[in-house]
Every structure is written in structure tokens, then in C-alpha cells.
Protein backbone atom coordinates (compact mmCIF):
# COMPACT_ATOMS: atom_id res chain seq x y z
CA UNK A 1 11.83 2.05 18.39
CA UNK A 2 8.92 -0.74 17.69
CA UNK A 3 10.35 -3.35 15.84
CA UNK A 4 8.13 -4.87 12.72
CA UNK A 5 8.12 -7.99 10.60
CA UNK A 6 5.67 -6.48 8.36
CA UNK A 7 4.26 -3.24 8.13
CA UNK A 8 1.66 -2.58 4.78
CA UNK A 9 -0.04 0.83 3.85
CA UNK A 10 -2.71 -0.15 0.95
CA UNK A 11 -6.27 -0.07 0.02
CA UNK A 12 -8.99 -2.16 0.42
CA UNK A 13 -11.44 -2.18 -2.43
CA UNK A 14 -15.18 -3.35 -1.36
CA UNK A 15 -17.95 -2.76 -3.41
CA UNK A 16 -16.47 -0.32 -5.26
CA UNK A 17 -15.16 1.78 -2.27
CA UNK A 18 -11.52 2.19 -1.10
CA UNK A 19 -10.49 2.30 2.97
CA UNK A 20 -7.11 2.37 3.59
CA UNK A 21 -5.96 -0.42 5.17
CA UNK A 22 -2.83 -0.52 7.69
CA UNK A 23 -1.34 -3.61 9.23
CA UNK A 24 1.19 -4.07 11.04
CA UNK A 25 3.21 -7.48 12.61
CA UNK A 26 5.14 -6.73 15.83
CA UNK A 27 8.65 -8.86 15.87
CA UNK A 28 8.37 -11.86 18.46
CA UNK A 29 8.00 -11.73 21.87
CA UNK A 30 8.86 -14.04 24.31
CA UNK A 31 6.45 -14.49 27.17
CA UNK A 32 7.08 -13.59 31.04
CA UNK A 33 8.00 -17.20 32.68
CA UNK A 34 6.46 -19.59 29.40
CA UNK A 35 8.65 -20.49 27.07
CA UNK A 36 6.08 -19.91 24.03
CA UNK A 37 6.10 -16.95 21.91
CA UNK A 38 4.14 -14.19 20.03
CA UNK A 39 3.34 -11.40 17.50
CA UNK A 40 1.05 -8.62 17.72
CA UNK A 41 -1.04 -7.84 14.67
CA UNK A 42 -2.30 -4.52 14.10
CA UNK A 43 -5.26 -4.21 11.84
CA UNK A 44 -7.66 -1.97 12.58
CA UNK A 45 -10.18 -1.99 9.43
CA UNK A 46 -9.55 -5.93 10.15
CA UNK A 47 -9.92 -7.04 13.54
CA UNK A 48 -11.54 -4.73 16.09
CA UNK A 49 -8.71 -5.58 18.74
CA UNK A 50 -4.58 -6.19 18.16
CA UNK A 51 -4.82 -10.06 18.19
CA UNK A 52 -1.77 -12.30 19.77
CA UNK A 53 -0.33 -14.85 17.39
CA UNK A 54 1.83 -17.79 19.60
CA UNK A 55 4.36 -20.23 17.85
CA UNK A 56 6.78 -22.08 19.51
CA UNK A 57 9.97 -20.04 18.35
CA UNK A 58 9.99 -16.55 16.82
CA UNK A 59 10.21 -18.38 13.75
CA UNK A 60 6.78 -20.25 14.15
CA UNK A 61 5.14 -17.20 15.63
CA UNK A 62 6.36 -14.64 13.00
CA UNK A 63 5.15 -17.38 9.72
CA UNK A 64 2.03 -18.02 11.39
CA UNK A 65 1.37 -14.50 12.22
CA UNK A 66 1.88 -13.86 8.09
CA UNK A 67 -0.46 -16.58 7.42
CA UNK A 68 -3.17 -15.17 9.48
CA UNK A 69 -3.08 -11.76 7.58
CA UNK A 70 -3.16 -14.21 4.21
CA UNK A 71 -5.81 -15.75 5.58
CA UNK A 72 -7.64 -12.60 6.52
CA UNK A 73 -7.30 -10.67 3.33
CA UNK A 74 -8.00 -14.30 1.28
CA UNK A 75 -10.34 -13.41 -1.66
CA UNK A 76 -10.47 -9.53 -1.07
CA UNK A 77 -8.99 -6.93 -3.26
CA UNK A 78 -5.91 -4.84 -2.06
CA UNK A 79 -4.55 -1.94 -3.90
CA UNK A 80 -1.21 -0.28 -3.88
CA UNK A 81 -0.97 3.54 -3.50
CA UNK A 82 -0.84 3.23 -7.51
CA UNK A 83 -4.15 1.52 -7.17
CA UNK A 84 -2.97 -2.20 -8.94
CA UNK A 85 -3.72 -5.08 -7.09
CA UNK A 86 -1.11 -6.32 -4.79
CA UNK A 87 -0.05 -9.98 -4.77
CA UNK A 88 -0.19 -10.94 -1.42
CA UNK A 89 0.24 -15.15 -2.12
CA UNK A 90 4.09 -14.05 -3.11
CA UNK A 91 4.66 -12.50 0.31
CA UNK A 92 7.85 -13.81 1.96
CA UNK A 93 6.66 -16.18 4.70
CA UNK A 94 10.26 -14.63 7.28
């Protein structure tokens, strides 16, 4: 079973029209023979390929791999399923 640090089902609102939008952070990975690691994020309506996110530790890779979706979705409106915004600043940073 895949293993996820984050995994969100919402909306995103643009000019009046909703996609759904589906992201999802893989749990670290270490690399074959480096001693670096990485998360894969999964956001289709996002990014048109899974993107690698490297930190140092699985603690480094899984916060920056957080920020990055922050960053991504910074000054666009996301919608629960109940269609209210979501707060995305008060995400947990793991």
C-alpha cells in the first residue's frame, strides 16, 4: 500500500469555474547509493508531470515538499467538497 504525507480531494475555483483538484505527497524516499532524499508530488491539474522534491532527511524533504504545494496553490481559491474555502496557510508543515 502507497504510503502518503498528504493526500487532498478539493476544488479549484478559477474564473468562476470549479476542477477538482487532487494532490497527493508520497512519504520519503531514500535514493539508490546517495544519501539525499525525496517526495513525489502528484498534481495533475497542477504540474503536467509528478515532480521530485529532495531534502536532506525525510524530514527536510517531506516540509519542503508541503511548501511547494503552498507555494503552488499561493493566491488561488480552493474549496472543500462543502464548497468553503480551505485554509491552506494552517496546514501542518510534518
Amino acid at each position: 500500500m502507497t504510503e502518503y504525507i498528504l493526500e487532498l480531494h478539493a476544488f479549484l475555483e478559477e474564473d468562476g469555474i470549479r476542477n477538482p483538484l487532487a494532490i497527493k505527497i508520497l512519504a520519503p524516499s531514500k535514493r539508490r547509493d546517495e544519501q539525499d532524499y525525496f517526495c513525489v508530488v502528484h498534481a495533475p491539474l497542477l504540474l503536467d508531470q509528478d515532480k521530485k522534491i529532495f531534502g536532506v532527511d525525510p524530514g527536510q524533504a517531506s516540509s519542503l515538499s508541503v511548501s511547494f504545494i503552498k507555494l503552488l496553490l499561493e493566491n488561488k481559491k480552493v474549496l472543500g467538497d462543502d464548497g468553503m474555502p480551505l485554509n491552506l496557510t494552517k496546514w501542518p508543515v510534518p
